[in-house]
C-alpha atoms as a PDB file:
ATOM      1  CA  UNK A   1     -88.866 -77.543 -42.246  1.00  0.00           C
ATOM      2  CA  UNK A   2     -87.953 -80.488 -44.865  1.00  0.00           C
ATOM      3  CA  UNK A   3     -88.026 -79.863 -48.702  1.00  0.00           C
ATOM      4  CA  UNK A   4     -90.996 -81.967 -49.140  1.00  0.00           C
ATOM      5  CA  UNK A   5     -93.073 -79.900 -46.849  1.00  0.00           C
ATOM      6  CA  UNK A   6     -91.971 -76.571 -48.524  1.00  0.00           C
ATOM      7  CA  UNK A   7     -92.722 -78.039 -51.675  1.00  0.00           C
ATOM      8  CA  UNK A   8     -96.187 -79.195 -50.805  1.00  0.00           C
ATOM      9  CA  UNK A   9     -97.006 -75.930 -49.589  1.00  0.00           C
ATOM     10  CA  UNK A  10     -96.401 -73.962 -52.614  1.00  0.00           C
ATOM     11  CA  UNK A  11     -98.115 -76.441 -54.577  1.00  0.00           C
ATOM     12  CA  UNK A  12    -101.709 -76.260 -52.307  1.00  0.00           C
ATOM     13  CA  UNK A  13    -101.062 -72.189 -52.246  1.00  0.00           C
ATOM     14  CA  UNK A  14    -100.359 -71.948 -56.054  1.00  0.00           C
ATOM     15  CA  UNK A  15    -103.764 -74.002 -56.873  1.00  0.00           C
ATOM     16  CA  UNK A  16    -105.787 -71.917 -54.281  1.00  0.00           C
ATOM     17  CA  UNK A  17    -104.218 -68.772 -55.754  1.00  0.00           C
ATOM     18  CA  UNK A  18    -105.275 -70.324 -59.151  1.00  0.00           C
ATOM     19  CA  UNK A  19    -108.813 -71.482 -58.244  1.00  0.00           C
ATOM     20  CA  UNK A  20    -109.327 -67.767 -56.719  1.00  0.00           C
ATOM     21  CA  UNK A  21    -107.681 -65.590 -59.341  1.00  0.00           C
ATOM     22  CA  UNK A  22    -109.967 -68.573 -62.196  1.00  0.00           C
ATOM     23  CA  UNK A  23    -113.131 -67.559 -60.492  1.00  0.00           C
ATOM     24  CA  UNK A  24    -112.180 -63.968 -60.517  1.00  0.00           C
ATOM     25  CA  UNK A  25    -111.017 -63.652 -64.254  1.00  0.00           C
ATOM     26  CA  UNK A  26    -112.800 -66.157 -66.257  1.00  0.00           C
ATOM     27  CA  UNK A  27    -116.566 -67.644 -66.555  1.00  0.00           C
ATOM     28  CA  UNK A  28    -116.031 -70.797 -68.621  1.00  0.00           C
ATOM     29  CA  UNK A  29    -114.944 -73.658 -66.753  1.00  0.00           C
ATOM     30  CA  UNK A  30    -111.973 -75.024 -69.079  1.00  0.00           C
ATOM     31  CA  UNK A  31    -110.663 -71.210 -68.645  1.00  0.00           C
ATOM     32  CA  UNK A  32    -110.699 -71.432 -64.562  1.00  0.00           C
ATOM     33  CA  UNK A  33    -108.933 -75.095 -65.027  1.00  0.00           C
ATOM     34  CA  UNK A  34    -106.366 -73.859 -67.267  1.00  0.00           C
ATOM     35  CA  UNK A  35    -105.484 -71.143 -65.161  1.00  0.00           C
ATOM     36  CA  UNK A  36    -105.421 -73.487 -61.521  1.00  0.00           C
ATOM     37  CA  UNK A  37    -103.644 -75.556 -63.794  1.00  0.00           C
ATOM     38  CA  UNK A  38    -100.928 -73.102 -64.613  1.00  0.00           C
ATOM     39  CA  UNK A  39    -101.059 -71.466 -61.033  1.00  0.00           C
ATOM     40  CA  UNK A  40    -100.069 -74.751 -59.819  1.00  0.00           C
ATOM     41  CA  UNK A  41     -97.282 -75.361 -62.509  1.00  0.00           C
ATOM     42  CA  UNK A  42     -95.514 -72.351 -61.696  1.00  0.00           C
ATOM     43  CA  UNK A  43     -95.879 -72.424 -58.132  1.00  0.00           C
ATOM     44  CA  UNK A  44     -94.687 -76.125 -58.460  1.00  0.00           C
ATOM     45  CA  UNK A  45     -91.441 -75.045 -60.179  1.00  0.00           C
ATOM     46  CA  UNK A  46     -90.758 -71.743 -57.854  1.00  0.00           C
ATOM     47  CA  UNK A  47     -90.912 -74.226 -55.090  1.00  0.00           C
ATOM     48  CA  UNK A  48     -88.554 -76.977 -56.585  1.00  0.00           C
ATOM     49  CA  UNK A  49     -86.361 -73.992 -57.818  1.00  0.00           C
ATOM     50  CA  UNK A  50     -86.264 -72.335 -54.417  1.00  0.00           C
ATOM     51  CA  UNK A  51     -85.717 -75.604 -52.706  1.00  0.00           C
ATOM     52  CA  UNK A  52     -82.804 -76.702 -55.075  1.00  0.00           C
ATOM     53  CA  UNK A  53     -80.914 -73.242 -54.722  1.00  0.00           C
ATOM     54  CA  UNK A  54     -81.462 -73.907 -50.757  1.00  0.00           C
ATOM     55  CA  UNK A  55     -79.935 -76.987 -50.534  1.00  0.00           C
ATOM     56  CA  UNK A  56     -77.020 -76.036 -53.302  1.00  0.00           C
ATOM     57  CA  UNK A  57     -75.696 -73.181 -51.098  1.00  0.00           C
ATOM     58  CA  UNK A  58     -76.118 -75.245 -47.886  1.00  0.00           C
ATOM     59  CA  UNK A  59     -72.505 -75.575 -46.387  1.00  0.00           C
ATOM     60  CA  UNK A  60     -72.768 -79.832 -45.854  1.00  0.00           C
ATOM     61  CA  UNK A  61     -71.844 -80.527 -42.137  1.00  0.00           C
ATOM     62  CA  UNK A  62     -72.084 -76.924 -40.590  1.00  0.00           C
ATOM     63  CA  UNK A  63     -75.271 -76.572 -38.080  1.00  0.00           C
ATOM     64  CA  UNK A  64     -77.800 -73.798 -39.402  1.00  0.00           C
ATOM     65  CA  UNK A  65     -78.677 -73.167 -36.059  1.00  0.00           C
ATOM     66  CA  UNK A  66     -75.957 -73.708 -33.273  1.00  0.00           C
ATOM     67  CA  UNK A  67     -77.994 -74.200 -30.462  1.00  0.00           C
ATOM     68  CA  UNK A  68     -74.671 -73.618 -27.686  1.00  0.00           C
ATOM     69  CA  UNK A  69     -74.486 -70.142 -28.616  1.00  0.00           C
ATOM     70  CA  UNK A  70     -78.040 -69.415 -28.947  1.00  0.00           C
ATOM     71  CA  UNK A  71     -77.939 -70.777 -25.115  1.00  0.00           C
ATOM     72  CA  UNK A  72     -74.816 -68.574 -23.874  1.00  0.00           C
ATOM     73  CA  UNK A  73     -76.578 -65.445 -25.698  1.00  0.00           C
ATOM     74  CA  UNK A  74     -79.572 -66.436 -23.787  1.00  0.00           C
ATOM     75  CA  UNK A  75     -77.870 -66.832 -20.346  1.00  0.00           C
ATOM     76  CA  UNK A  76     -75.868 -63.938 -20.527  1.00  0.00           C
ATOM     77  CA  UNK A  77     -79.051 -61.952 -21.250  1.00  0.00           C
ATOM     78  CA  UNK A  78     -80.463 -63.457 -18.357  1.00  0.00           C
ATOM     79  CA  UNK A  79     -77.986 -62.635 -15.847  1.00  0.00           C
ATOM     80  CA  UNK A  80     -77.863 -59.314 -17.130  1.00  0.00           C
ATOM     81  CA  UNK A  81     -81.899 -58.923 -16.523  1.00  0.00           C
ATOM     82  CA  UNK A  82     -81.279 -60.297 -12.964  1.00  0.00           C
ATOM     83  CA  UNK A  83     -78.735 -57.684 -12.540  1.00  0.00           C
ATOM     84  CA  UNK A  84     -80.685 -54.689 -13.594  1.00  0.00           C
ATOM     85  CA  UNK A  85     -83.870 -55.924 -11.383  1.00  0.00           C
ATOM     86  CA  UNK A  86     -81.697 -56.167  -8.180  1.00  0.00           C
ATOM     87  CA  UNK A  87     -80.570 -52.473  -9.208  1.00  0.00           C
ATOM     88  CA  UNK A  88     -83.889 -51.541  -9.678  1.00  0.00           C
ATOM     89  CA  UNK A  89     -85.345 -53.262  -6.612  1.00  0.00           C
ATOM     90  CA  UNK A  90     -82.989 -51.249  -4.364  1.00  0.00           C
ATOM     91  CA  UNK A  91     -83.681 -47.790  -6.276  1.00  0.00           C
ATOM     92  CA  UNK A  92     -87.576 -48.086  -5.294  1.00  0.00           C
ATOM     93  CA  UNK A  93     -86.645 -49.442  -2.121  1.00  0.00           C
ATOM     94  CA  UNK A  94     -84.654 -46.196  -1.471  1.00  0.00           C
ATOM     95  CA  UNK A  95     -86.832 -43.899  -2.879  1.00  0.00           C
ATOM     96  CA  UNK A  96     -90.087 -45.767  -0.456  1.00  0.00           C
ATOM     97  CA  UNK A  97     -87.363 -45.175   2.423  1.00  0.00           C
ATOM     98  CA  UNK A  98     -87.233 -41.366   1.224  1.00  0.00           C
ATOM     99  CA  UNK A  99     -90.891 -40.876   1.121  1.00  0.00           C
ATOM    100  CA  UNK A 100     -90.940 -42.402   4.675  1.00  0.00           C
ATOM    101  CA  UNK A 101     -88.900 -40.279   5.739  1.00  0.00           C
ATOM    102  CA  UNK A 102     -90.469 -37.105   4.232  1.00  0.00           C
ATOM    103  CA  UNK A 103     -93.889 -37.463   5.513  1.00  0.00           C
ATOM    104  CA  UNK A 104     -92.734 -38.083   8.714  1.00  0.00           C
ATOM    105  CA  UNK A 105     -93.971 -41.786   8.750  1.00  0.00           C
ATOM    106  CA  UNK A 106     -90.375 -43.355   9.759  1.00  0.00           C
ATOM    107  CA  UNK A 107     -91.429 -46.735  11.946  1.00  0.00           C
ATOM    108  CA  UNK A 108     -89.639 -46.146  15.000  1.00  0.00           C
ATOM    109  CA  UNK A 109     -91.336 -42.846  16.428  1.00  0.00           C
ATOM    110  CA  UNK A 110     -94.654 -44.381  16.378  1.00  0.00           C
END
């Protein structure tokens, strides 16, 4: 998500939070517009302040999100599913076999 989008966001959610908590709290309309007004200052400056700490510890050049191992983790996970549904395919298959064979229902006697 870019800066400017984060920064937009806080600014519509501060003056909502400020037009709600306005209507709540106060009955003249200068007091309601004060407090959007304020709601929306400080919501502004969290948002710049959050953003500007973000990008100051950002290590320039490094990937936040390196996709190749993401993938690997993903594959190996994968493989690892296949495995365990092959072992469990064979279990049931086994057991079926077993049940067969207990209640006398084996094919080849028929």
């Amino acid at each position: 998500m870019r800066e400017g989008n984060i920064i937009a966001f806080w600014i519509v959610f501060g003056f909502f939070t400020g037009l709600i908590a306005g209507v709540v709290a106060a009955s003249d309309p200068l007091e309601i517009l004060n407090i959007v007004f304020f709601s929306t200052l400080f919501f502004y400056m969290l948002a710049h302040l959050s953003v500007s700490l973000f990008v100051r510890f950002m290590t320039p050049g490094q990937p936040s999100f390196e996709v190749r191992t993401y993938e690997s983790s993903l594959d190996n996970f994968y493989e690892q599913i296949q495995i365990r549904e092959l072992n469990f395919e064979k279990i049931c298959s086994k057991e079926e076999a077993a049940d067969q064979y207990k209640n006398g229902e084996s094919g080849g006697e028929r």
